[in-house]
N, C-alpha and C. Protein backbone atom coordinates (compact mmCIF):
# COMPACT_ATOMS: atom_id res chain seq x y z
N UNK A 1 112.56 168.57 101.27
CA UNK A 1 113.55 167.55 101.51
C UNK A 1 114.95 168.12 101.56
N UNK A 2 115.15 169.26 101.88
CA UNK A 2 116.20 170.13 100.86
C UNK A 2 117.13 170.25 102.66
N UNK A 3 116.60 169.69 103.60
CA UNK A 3 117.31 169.96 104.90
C UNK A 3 117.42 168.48 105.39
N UNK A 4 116.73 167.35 104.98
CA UNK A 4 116.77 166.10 105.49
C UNK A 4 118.16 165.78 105.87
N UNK A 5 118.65 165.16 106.91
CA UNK A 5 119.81 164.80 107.43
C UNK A 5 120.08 163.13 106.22
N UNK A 6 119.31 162.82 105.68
CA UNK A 6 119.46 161.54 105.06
C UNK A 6 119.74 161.68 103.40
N UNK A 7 120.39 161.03 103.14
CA UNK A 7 120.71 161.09 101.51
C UNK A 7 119.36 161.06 100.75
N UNK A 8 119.78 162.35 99.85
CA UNK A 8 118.23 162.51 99.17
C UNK A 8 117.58 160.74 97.98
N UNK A 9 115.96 160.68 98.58
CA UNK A 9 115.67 159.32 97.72
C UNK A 9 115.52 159.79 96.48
N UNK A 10 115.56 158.94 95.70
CA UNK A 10 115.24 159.00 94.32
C UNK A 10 114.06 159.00 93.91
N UNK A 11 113.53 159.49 92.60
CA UNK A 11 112.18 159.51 92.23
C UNK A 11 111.20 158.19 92.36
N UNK A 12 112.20 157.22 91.48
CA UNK A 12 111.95 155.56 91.55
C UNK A 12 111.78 155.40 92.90
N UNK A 13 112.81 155.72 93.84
CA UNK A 13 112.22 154.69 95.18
C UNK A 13 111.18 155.26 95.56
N UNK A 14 110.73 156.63 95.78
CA UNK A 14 109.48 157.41 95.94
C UNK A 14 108.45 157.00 95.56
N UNK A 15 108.49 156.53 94.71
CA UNK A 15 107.31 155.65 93.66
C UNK A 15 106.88 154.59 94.28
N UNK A 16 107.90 153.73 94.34
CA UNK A 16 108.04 152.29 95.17
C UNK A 16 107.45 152.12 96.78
N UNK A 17 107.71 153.18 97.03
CA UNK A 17 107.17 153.49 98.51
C UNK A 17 105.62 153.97 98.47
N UNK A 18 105.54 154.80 97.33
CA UNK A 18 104.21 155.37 97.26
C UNK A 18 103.04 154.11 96.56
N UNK A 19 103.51 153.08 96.10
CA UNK A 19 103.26 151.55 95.46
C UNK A 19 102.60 151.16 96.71
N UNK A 20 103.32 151.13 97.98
CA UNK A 20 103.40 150.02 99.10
C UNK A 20 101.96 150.87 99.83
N UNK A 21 101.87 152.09 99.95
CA UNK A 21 101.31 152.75 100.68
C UNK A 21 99.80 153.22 100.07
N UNK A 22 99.50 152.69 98.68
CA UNK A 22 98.45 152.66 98.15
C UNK A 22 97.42 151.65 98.87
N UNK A 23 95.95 152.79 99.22
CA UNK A 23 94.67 152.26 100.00
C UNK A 23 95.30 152.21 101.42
N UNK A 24 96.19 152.98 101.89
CA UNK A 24 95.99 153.62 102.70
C UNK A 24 95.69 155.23 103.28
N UNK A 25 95.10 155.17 104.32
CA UNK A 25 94.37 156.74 104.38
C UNK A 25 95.57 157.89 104.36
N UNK A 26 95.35 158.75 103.98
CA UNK A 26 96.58 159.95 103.81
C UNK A 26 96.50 160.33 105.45
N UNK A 27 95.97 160.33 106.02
CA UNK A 27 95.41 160.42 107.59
C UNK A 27 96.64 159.67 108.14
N UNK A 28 96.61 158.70 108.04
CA UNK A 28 97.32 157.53 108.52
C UNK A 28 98.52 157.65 108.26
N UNK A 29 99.11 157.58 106.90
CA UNK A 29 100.34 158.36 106.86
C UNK A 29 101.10 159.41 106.97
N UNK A 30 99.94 160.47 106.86
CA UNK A 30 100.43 162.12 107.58
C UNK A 30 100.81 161.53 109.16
N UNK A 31 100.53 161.21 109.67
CA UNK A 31 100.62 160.96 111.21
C UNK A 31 101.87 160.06 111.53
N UNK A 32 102.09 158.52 111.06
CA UNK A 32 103.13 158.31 111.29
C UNK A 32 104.35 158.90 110.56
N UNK A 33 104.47 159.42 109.34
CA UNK A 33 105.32 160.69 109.12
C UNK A 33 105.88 161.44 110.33
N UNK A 34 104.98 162.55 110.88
CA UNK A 34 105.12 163.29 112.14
C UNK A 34 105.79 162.19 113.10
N UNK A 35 105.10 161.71 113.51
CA UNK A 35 105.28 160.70 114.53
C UNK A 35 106.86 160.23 114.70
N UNK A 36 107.12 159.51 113.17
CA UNK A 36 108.89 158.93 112.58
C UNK A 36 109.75 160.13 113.03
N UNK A 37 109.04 161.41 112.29
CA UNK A 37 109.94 162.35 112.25
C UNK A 37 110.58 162.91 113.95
N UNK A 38 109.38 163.35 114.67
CA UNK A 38 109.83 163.66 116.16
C UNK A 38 110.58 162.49 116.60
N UNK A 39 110.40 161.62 116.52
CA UNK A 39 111.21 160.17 117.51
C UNK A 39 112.57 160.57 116.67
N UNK A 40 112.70 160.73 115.25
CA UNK A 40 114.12 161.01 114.71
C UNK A 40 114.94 162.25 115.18
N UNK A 41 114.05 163.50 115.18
CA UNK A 41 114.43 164.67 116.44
C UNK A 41 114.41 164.75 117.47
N UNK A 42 114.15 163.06 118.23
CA UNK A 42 114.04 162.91 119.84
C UNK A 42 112.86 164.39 120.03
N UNK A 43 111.99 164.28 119.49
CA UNK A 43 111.23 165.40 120.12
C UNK A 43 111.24 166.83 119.77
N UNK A 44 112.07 167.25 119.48
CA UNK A 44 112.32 168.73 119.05
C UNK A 44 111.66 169.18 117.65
N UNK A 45 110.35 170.14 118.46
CA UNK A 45 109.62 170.68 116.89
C UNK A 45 109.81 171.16 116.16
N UNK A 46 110.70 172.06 116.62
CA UNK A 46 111.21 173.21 115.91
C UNK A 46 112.45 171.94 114.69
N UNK A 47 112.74 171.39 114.90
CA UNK A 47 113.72 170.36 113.51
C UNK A 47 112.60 169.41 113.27
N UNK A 48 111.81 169.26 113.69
CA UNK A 48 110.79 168.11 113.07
C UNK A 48 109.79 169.22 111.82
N UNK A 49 109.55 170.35 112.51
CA UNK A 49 108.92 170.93 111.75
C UNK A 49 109.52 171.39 110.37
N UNK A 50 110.68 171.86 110.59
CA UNK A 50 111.70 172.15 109.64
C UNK A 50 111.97 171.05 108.11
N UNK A 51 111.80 169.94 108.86
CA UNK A 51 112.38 168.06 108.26
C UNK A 51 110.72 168.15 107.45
N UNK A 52 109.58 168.43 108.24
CA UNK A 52 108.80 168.21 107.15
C UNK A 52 107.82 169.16 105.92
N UNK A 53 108.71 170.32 106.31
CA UNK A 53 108.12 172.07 105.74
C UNK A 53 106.74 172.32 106.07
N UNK A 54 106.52 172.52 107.28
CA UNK A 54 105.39 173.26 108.17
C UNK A 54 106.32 173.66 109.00
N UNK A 55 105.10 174.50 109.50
CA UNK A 55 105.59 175.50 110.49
C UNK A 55 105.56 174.83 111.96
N UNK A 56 106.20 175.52 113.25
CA UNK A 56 105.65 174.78 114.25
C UNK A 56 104.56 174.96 114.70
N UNK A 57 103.62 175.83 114.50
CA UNK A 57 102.28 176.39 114.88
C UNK A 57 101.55 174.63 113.77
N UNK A 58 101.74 174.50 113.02
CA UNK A 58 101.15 173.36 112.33
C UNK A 58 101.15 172.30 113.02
N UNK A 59 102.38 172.12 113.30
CA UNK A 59 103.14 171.01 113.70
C UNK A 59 102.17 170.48 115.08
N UNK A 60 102.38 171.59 115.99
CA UNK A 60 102.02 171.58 117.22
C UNK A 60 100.32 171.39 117.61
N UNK A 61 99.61 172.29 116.36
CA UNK A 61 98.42 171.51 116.08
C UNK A 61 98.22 170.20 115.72
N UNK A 62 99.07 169.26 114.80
CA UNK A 62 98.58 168.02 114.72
C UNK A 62 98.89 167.05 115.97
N UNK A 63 99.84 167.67 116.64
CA UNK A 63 100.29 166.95 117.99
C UNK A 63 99.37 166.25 118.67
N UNK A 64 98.71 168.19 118.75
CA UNK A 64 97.06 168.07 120.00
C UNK A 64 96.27 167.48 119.54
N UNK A 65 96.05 166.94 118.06
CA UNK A 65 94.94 166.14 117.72
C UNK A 65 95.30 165.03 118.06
N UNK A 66 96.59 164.67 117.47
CA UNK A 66 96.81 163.12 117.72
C UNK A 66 96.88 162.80 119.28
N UNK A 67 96.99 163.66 120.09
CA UNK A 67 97.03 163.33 121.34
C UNK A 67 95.91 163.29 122.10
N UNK A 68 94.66 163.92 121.41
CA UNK A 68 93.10 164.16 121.75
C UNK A 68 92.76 162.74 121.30
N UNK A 69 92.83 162.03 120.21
CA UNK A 69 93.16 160.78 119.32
C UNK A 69 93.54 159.86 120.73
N UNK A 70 94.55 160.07 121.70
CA UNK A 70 95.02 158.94 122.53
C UNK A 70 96.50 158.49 121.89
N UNK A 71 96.70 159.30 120.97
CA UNK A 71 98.08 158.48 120.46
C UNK A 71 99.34 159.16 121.11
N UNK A 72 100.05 158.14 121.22
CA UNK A 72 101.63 158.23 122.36
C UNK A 72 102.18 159.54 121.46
N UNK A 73 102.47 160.06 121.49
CA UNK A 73 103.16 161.17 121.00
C UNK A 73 104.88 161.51 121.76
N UNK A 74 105.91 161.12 120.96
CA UNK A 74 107.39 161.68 121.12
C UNK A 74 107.47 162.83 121.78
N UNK A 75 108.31 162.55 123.17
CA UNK A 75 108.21 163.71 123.91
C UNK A 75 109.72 164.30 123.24
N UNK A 76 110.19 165.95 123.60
CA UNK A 76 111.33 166.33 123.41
C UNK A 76 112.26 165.70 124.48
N UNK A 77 113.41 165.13 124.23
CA UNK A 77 113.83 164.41 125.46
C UNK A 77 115.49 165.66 125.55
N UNK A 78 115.37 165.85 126.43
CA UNK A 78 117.05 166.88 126.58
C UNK A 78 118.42 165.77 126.72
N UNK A 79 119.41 166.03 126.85
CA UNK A 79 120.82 165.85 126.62
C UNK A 79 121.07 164.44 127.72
N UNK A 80 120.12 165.48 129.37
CA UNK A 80 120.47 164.67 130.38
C UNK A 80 119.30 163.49 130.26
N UNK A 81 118.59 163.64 129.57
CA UNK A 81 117.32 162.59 129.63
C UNK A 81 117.66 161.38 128.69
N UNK A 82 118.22 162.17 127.55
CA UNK A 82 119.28 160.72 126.81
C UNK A 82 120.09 159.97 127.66
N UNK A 83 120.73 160.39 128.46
CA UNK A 83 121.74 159.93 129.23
C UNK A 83 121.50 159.26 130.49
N UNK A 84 120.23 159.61 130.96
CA UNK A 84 119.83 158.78 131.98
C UNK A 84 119.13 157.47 131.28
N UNK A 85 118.25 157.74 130.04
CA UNK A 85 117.47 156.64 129.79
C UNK A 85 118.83 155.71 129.48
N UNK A 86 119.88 156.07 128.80
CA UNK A 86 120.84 154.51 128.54
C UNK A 86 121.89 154.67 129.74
N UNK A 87 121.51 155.20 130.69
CA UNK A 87 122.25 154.34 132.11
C UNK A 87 123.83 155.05 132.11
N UNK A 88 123.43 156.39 131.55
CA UNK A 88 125.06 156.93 131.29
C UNK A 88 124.76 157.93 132.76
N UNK A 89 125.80 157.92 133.79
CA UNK A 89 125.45 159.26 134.75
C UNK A 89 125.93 160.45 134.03
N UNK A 90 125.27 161.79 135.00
CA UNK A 90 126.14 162.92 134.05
C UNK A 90 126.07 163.62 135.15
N UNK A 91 127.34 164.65 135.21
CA UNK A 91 128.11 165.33 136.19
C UNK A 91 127.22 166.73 136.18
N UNK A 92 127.19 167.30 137.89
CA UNK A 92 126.19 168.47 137.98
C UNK A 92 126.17 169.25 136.47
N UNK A 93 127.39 169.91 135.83
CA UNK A 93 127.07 170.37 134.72
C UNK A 93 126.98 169.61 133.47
N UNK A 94 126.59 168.64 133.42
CA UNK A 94 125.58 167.73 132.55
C UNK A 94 126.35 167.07 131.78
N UNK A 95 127.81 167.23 132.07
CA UNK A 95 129.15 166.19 130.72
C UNK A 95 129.22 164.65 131.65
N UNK A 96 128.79 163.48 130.90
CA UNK A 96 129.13 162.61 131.53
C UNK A 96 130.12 161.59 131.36
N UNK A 97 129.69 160.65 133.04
CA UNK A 97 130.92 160.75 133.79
C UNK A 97 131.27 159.19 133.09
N UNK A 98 132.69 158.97 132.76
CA UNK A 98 132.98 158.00 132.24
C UNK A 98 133.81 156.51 133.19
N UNK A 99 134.54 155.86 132.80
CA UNK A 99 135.32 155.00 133.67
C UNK A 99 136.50 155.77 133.99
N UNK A 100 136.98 156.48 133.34
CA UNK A 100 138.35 157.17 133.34
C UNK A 100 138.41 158.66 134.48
N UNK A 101 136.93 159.02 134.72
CA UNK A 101 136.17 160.23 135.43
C UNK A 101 136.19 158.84 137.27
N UNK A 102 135.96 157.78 137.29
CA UNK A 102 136.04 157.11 138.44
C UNK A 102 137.10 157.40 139.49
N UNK A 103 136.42 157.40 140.78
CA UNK A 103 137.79 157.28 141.59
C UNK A 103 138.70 156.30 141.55
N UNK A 104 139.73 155.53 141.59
CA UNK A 104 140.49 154.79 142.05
C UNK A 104 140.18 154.03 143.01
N UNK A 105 139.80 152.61 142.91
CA UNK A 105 139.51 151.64 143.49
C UNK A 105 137.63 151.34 143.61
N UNK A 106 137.37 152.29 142.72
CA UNK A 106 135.67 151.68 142.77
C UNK A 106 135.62 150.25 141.58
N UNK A 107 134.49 149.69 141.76
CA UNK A 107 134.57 148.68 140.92
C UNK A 107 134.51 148.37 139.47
N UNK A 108 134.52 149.24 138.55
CA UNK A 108 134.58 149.50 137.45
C UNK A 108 136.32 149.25 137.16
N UNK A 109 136.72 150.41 137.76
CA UNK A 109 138.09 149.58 137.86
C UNK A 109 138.98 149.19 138.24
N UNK A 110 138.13 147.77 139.17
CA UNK A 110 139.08 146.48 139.86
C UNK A 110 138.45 145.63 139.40
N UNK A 111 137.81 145.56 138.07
CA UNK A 111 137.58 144.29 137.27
C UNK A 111 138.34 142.75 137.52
C-alpha cells in the first residue's frame, strides 16, 4: 500500500470492508481488485502492478485468465485516446486544441 495514490485506510475501515466481503470467493475479489485497479491506471500494468505488489509477469497472467473467463478486461488507453473518448481534438503533436487554439470566426467563437 506503501505507493497507493490514495490516503492510506485504516486498520478499522479494513476490517469493515473485510465484514462486507465475508462469503465471498477470494476469486471474485482478487479479480475485481485487478480489474478497479487497471480502470484506475486507465490500463497501464506496469502502475497497476506496482498499486497491487506483483509483478507484471503476474499481473499479465491473471489478465489472460480473466480474459479466457470472457471478462471485459481495461485496455491501456494513451493520452490521445483519453482525448478522443471525451470529444477533446488534439493537434498532430498530440497537445490539445482548445477555444482559444480556434481560428477567428468559427463557431465556438461567434456564440
Amino acid at each position: 500500500m506503501g505507493n497507493s495514490p490514495h490516503a492510506p485506510i485504516s486498520y478499522a475501515s479494513r476490517r469493515r470492508l473485510a465484514r462486507w466481503l465475508v462469503g465471498s470467493p477470494l476469486r471474485d475479489i482478487e479479480q475485481d481488485l485487478v480489474l478497479e485497479t487497471l480502470v484506475n491506471t486507465r490500463g497501464n500494468r506496469t502502475a497497476s502492478a506496482r498499486l497491487l505488489g506483483v509483478s507484471v509477469r503476474t499481473l499479465r497472467n491473471k489478465i489472460n485468465e480473466y480474459a479466457a473467463r470472457g471478462v471485459d478486461v481495461p485496455r491501456y488507453e494513451t493520452r490521445d485516446d483519453v482525448l478522443n473518448r471525451d470529444g477533446i481534438r488534439a493537434t498532430p503533436a498530440g497537445n490539445p486544441i482548445g477555444v482559444a487554439d480556434a481560428p477567428i470566426g468559427t463557431p465556438e467563437l461567434t456564440a
